[in-house]
C-alpha atoms as a PDB file:
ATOM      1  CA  UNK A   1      -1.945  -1.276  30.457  1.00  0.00           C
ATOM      2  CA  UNK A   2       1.753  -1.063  29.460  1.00  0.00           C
ATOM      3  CA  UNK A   3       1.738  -3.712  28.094  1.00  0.00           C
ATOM      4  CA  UNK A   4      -1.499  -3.253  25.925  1.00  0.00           C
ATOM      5  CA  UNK A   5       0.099   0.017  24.600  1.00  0.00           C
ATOM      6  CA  UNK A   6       3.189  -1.958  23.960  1.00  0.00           C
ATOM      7  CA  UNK A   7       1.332  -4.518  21.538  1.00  0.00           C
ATOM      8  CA  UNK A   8      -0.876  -1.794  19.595  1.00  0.00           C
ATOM      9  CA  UNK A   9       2.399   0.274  19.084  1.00  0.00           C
ATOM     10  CA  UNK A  10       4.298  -3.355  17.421  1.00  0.00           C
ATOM     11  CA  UNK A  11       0.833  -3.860  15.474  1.00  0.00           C
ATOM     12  CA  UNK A  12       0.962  -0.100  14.133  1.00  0.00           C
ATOM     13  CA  UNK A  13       4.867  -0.349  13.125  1.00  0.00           C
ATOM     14  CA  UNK A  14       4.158  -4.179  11.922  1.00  0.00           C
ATOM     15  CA  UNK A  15       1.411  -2.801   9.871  1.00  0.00           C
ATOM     16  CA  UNK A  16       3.262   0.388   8.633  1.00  0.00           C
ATOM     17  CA  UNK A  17       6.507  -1.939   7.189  1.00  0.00           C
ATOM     18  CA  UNK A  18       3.681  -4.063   5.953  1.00  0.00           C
ATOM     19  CA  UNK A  19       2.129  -1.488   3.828  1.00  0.00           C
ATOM     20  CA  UNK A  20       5.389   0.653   3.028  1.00  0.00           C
ATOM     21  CA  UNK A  21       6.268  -3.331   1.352  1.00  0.00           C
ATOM     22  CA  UNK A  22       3.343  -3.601  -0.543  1.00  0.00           C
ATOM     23  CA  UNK A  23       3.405  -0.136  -1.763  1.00  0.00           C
ATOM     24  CA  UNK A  24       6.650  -0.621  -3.338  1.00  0.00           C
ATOM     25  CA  UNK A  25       5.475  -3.775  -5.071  1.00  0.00           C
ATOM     26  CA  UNK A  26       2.430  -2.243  -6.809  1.00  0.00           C
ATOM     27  CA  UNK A  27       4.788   0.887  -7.835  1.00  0.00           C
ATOM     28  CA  UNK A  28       7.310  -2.061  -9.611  1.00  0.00           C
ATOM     29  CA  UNK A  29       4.300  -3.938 -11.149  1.00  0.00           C
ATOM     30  CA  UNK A  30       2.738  -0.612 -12.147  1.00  0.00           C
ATOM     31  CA  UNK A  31       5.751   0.997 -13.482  1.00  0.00           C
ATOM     32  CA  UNK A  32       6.681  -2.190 -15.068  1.00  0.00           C
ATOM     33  CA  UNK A  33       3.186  -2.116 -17.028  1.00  0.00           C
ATOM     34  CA  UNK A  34       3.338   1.323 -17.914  1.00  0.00           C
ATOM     35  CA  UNK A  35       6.730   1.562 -19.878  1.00  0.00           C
ATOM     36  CA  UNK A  36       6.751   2.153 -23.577  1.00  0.00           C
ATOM     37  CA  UNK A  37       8.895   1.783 -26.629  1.00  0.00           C
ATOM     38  CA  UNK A  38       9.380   4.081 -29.198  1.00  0.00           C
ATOM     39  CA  UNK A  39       9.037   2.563 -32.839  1.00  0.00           C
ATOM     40  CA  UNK A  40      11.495   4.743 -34.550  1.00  0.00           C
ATOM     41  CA  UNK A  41      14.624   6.273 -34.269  1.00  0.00           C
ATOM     42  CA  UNK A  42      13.478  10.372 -34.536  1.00  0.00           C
ATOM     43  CA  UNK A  43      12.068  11.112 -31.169  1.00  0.00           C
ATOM     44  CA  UNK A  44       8.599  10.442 -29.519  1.00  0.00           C
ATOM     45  CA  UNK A  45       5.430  11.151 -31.764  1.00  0.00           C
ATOM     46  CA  UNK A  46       1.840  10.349 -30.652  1.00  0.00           C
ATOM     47  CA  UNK A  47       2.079   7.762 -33.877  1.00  0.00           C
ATOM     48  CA  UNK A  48       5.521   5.900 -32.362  1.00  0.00           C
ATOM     49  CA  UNK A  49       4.857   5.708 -29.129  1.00  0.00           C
ATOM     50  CA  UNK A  50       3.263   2.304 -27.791  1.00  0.00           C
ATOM     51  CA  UNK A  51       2.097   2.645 -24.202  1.00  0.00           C
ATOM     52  CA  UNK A  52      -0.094   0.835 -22.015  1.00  0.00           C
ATOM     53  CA  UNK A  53      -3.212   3.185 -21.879  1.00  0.00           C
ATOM     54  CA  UNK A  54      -3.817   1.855 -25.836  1.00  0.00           C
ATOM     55  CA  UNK A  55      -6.070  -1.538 -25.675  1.00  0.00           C
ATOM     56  CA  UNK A  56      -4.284  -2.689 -28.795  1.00  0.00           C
ATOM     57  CA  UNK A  57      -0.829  -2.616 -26.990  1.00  0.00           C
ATOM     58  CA  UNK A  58      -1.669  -3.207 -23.672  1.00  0.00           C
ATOM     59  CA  UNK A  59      -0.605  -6.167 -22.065  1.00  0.00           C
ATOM     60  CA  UNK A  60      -3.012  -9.509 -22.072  1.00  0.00           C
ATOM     61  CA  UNK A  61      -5.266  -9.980 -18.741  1.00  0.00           C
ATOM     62  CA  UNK A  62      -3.672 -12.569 -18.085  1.00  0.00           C
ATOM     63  CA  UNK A  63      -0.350 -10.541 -17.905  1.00  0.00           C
ATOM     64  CA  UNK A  64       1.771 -11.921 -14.760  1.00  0.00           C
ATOM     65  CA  UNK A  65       1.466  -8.684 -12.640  1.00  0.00           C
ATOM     66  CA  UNK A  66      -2.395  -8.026 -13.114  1.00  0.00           C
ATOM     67  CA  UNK A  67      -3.553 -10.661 -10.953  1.00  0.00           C
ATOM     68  CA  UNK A  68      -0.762  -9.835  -8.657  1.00  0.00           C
ATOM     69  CA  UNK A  69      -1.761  -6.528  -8.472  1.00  0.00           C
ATOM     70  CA  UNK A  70      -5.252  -7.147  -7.515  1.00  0.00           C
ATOM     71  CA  UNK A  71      -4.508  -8.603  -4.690  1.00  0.00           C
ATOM     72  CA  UNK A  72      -1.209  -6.241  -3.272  1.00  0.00           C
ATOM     73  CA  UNK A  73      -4.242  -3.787  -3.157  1.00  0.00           C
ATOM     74  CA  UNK A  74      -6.510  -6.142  -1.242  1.00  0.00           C
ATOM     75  CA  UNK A  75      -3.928  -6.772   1.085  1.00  0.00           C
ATOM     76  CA  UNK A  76      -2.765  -2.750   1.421  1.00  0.00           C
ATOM     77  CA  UNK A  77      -6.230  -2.368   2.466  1.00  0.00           C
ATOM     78  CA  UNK A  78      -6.097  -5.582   4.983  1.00  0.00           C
ATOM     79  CA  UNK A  79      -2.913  -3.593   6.209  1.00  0.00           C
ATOM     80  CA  UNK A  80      -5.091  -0.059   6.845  1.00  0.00           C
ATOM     81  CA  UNK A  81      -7.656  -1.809   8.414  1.00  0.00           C
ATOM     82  CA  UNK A  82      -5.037  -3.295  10.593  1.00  0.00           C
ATOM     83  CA  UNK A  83      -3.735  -0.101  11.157  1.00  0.00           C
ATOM     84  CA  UNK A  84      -6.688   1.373  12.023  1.00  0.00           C
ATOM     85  CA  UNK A  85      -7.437  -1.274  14.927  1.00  0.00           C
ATOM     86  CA  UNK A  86      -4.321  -0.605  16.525  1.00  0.00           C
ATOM     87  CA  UNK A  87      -4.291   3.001  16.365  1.00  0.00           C
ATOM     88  CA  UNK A  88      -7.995   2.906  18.089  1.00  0.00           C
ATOM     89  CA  UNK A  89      -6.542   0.550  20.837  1.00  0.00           C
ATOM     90  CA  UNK A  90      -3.582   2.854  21.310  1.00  0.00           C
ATOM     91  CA  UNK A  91      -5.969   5.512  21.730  1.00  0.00           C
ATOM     92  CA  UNK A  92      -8.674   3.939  23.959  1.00  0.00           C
ATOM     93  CA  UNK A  93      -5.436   2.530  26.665  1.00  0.00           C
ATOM     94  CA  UNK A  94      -3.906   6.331  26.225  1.00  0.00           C
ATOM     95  CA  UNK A  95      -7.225   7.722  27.048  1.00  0.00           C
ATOM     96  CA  UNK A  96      -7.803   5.326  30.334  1.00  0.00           C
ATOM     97  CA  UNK A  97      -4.440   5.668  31.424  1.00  0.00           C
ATOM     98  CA  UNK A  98      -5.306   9.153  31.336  1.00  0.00           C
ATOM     99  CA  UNK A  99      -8.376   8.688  33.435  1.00  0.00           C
ATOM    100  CA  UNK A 100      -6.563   6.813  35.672  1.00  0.00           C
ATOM    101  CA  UNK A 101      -3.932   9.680  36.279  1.00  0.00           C
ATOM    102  CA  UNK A 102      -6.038  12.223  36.499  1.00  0.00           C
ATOM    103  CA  UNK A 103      -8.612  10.331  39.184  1.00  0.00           C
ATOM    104  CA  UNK A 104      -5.331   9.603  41.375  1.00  0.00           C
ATOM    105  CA  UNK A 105      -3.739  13.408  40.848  1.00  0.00           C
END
């Protein structure tokens, strides 16, 4: 039993540094995609500034961090999911050990 609770509490913390990883990639692809340049020198104006959100300056498709981004969120949900398992199996041991303890007590 130890030793199950042992290997769901390395798969949550694996999982958690996991995530925490991918999370900080998506933020630098998505904060690299979302910068904008101002076209003149007197301040922002909703006519100088280029930004991401307009289809005529946004970034081609085929943009290096799009298809990268697609799947850093298919594998921050892999890393829930994985999450999720362990948490459940930490759970299900902490409830029989309980059991256990409270049948011998």
């Amino acid at each position: 039993m130890i030793k199950a609770l042992d290997t769901a509490t390395q798969g949550l913390l694996q999982a958690e540094r996991r995530a925490t990883d991918i999370a900080k990639d998506i933020l630098k692809t998505t904060s690299e995609a979302a910068s904008f340049t101002l076209d003149s020198e007197n301040g922002p104006s909703a006519n100088t500034v280029a930004s991401t959100t307009d289809p005529a300056s946004a970034p081609p498709s085929d943009h290096p961090g799009y298809g990268n981004l697609i799947q850093q969120f298919a594998d921050l949900r892999g890393e829930q999911r994985a999450f999720e398992a362990n948490a459940k199996v930490f759970k299900e041991v902490d409830e029989t050990l309980g059991s256990l303890i409270d049948d011998i007590g």
